[in-house]
C-alpha atoms as a PDB file:
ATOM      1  CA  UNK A   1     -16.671 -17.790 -14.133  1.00  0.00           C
ATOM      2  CA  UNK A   2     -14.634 -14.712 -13.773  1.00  0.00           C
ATOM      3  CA  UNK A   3     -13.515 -15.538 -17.399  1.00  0.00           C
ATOM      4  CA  UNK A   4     -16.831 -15.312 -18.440  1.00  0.00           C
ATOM      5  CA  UNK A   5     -17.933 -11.846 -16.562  1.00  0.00           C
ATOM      6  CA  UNK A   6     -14.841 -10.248 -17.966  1.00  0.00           C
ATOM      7  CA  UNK A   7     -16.641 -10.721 -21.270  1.00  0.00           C
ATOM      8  CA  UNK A   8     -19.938  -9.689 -20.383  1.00  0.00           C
ATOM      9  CA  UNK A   9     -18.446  -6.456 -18.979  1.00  0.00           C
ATOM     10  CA  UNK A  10     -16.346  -5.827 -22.529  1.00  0.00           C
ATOM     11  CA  UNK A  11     -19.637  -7.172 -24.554  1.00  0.00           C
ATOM     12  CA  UNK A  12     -21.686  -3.970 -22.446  1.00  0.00           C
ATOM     13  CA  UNK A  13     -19.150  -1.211 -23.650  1.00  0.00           C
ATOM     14  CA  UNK A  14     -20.117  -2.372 -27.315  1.00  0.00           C
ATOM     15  CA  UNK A  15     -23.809  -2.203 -28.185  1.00  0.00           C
ATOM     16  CA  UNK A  16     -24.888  -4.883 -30.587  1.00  0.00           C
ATOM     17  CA  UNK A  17     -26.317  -1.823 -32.757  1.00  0.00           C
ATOM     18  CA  UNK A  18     -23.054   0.249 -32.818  1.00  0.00           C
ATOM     19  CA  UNK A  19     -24.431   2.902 -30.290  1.00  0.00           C
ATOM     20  CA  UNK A  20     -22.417   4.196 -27.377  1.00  0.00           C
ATOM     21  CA  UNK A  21     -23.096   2.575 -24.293  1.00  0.00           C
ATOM     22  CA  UNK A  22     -25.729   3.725 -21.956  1.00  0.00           C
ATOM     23  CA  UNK A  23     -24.275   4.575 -18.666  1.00  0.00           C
ATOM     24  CA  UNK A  24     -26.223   1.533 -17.212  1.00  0.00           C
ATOM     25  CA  UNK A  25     -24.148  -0.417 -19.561  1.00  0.00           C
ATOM     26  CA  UNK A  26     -21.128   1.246 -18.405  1.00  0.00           C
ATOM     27  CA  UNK A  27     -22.281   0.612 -14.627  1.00  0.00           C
ATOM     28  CA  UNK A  28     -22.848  -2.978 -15.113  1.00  0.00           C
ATOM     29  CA  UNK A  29     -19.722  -3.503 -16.839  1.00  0.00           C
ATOM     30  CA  UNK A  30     -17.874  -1.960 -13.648  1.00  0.00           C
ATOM     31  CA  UNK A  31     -20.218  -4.452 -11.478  1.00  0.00           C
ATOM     32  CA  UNK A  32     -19.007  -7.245 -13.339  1.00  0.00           C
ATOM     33  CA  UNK A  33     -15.217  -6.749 -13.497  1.00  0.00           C
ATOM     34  CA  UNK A  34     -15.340  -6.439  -9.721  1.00  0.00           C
ATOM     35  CA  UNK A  35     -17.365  -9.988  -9.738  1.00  0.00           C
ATOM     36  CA  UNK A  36     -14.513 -11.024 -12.061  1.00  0.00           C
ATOM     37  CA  UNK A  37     -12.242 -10.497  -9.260  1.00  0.00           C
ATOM     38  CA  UNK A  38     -14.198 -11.449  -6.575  1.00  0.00           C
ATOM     39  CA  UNK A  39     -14.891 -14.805  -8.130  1.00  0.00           C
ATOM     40  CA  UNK A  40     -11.223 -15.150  -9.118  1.00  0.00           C
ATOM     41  CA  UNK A  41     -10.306 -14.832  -5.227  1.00  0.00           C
ATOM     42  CA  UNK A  42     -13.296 -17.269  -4.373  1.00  0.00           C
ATOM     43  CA  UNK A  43     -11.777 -20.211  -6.516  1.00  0.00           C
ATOM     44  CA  UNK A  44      -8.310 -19.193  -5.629  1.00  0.00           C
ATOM     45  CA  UNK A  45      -9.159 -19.784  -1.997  1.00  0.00           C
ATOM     46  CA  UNK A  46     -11.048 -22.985  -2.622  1.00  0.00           C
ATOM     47  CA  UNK A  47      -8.349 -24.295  -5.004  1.00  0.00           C
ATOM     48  CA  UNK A  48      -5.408 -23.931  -3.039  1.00  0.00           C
ATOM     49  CA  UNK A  49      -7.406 -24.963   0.895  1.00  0.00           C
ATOM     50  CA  UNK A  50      -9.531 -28.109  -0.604  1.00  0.00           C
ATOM     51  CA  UNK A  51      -8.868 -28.462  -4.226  1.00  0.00           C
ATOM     52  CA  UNK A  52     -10.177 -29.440  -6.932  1.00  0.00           C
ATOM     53  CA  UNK A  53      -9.452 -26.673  -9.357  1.00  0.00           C
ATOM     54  CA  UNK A  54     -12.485 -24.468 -11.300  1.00  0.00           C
ATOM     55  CA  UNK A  55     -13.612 -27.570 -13.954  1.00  0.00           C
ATOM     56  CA  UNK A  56     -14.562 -29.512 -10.357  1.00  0.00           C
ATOM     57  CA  UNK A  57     -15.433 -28.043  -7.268  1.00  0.00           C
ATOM     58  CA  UNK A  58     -15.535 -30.438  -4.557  1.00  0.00           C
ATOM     59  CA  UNK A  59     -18.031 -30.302  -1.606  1.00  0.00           C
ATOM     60  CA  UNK A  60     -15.195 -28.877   0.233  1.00  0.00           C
ATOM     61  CA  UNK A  61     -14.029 -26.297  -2.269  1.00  0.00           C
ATOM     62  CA  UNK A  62     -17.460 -25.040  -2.464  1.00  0.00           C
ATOM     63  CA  UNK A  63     -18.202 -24.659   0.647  1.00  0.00           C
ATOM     64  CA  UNK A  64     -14.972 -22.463   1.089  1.00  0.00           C
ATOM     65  CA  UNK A  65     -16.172 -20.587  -2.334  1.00  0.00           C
ATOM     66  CA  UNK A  66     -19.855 -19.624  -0.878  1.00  0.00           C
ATOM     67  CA  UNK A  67     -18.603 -19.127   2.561  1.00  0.00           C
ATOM     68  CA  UNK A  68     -16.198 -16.051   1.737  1.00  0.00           C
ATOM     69  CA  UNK A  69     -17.701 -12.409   1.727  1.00  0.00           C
ATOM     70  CA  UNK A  70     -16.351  -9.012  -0.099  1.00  0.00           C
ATOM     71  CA  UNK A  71     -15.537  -7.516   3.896  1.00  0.00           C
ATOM     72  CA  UNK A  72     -13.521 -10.499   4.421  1.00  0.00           C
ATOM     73  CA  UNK A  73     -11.611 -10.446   1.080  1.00  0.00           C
ATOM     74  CA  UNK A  74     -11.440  -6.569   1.149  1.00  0.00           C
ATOM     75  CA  UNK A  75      -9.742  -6.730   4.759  1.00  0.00           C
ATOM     76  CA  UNK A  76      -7.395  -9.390   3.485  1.00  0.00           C
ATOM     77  CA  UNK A  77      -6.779  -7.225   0.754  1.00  0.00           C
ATOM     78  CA  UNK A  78      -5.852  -4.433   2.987  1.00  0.00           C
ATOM     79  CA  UNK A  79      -3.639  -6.256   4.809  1.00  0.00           C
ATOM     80  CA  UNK A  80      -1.907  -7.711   1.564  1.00  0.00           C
ATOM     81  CA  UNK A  81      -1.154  -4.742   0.086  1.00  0.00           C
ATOM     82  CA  UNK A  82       0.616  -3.671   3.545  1.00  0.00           C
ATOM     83  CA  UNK A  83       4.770  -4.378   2.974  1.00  0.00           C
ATOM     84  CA  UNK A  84       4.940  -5.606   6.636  1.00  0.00           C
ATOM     85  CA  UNK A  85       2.354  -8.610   5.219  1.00  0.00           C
ATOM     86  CA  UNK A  86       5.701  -9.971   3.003  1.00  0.00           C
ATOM     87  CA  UNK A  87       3.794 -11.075  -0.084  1.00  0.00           C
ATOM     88  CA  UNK A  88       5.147  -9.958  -3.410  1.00  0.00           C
ATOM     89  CA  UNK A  89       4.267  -7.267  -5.621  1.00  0.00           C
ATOM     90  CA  UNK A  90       1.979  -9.225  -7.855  1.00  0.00           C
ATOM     91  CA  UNK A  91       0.032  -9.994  -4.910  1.00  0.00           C
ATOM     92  CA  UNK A  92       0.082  -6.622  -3.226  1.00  0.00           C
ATOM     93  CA  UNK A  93      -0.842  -4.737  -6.669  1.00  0.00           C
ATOM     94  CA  UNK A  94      -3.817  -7.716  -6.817  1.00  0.00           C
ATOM     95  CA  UNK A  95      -4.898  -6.239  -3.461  1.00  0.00           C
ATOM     96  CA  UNK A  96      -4.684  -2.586  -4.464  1.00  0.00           C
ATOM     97  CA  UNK A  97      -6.621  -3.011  -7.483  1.00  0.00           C
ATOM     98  CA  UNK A  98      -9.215  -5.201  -5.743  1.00  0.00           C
ATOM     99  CA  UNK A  99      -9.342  -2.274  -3.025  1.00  0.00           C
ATOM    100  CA  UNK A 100     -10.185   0.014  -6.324  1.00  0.00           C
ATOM    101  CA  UNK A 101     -12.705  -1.307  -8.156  1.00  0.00           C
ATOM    102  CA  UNK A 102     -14.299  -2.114  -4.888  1.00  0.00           C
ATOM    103  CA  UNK A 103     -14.713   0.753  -4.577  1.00  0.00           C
ATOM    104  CA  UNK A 104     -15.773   1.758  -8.110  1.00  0.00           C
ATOM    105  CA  UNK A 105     -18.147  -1.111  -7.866  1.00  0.00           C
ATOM    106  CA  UNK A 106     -19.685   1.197  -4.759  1.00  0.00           C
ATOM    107  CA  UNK A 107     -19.915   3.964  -6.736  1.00  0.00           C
ATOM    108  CA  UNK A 108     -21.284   2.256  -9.806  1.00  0.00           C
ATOM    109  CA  UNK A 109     -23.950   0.154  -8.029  1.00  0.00           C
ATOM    110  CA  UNK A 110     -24.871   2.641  -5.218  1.00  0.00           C
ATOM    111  CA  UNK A 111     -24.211   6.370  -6.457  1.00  0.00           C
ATOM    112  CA  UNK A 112     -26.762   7.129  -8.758  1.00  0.00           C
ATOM    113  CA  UNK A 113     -24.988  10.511  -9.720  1.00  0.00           C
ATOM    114  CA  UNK A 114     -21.652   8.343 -10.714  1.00  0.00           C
ATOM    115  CA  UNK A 115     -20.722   8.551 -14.524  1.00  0.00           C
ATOM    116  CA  UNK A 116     -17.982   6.561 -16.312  1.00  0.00           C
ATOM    117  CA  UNK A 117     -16.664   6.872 -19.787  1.00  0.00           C
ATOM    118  CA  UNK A 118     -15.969   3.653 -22.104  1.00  0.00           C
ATOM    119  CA  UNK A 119     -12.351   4.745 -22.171  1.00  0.00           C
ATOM    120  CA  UNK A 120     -12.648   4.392 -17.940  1.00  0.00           C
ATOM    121  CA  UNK A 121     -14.081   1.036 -18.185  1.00  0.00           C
ATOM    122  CA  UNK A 122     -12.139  -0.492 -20.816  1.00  0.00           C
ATOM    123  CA  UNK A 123      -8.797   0.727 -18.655  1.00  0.00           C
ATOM    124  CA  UNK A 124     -10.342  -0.937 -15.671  1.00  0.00           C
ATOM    125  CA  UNK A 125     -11.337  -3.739 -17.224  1.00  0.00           C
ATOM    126  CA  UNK A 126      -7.446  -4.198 -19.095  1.00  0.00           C
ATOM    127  CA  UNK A 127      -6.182  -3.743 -15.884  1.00  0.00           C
ATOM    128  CA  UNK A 128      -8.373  -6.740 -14.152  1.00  0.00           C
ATOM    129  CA  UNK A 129      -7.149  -8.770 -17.046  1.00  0.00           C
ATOM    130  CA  UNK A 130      -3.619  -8.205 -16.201  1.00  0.00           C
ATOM    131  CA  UNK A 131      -4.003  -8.953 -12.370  1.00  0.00           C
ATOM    132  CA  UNK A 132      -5.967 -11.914 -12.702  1.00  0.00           C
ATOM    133  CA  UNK A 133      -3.239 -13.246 -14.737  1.00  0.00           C
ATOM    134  CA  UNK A 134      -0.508 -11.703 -12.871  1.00  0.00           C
ATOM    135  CA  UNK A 135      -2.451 -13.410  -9.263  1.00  0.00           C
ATOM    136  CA  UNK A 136      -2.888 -16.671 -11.142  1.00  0.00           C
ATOM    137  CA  UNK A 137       0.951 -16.837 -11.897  1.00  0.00           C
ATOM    138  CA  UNK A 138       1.890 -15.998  -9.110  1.00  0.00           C
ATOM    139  CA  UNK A 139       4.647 -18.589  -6.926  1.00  0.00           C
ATOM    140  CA  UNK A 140       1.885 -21.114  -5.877  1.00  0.00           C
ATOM    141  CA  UNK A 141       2.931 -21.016  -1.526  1.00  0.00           C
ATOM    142  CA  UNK A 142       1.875 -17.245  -2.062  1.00  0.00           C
ATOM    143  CA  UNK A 143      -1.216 -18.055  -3.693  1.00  0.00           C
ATOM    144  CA  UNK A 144      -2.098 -20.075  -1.004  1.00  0.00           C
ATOM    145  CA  UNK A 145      -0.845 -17.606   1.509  1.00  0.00           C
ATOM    146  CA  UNK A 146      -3.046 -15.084   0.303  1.00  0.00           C
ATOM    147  CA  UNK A 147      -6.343 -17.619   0.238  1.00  0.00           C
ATOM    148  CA  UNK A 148      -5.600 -18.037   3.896  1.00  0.00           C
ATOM    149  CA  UNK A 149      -5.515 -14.522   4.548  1.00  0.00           C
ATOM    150  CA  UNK A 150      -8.785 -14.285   2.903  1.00  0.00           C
ATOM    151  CA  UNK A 151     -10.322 -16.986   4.330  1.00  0.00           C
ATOM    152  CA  UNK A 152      -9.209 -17.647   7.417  1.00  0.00           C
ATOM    153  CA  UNK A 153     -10.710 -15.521  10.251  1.00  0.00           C
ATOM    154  CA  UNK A 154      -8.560 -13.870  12.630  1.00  0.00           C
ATOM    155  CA  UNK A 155      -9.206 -11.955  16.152  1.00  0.00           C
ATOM    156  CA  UNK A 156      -8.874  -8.494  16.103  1.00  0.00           C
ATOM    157  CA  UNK A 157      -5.816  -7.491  18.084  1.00  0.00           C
ATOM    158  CA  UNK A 158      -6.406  -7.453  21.989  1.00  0.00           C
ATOM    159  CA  UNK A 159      -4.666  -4.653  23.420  1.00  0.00           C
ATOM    160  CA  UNK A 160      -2.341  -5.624  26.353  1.00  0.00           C
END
């Protein structure tokens, strides 16, 4: 699926009749490389904690998939991007960028002032690409480290 909005979101920033693309179509195009990412993290987590890979979810997978939210994947993807966390850089820059176009998602979908340029979106978008396939590549026991991060809930701290 993320695959697929990744293409949707380049398709937006060129208008079937050659136009430039309306800043709705710039908007959704953010929208959907964030959902790129956010889907990517959803079938990473249910991939690596039930199996079953993206061609067939199992009960199990999916229930991981449906059950994970963007506060829960953006506070993994806090701590991830935090050294003291130990996961490698193509895991920590996964969590930066997710932190960013969170973030430009939020602005996109919620400010209705916000204004992108194709050039913006097409560098967001190349740099999704490159961390999808950067997280995807990535040694498999930190894959899975991450997924638990994500979806594993954990008590805030108690002070002592």
């Amino acid at each position: 699926m993320h695959r697929e909005l990744l293409q949707t979101a380049r398709k937006l920033l060129r208008p079937t009749d050659g136009s430039i693309p309306s800043q709705s179509d710039l908007k959704r195009a953010v929208s959907a490389g964030y959902y790129a990412m956010f889907h990517h993290v959803s079938l990473n987590c249910a991939d690596e904690l039930a199996g079953g890979g993206a061609k067939a979810l199992t009960r199990a997978a999916a229930q991981i998939y449906r059950s994970l939210d963007h506060r829960d994947i953006a506070a993994a993807c806090e701590k991830a991007s935090d050294k003291s966390y130990g996961f490698p850089g193509e895991i920590r820059q996964f969590a930066l960028l997710f932190l960013r176009i969170l973030k430009s998602r939020h602005k996109a979908d919620y400010d209705p002032a916000s204004a992108f340029t194709r050039q913006q979106v097409e560098s967001q978008l190349s740099k999704i690409e490159e961390a999808l396939h950067s997280h995807a590549t990535a040694d498999k026991d930190d894959r899975r480290a991450f997924a638990i991060l994500v979806a594993v809930k954990t008590p805030a701290r108690s002070r002592v």
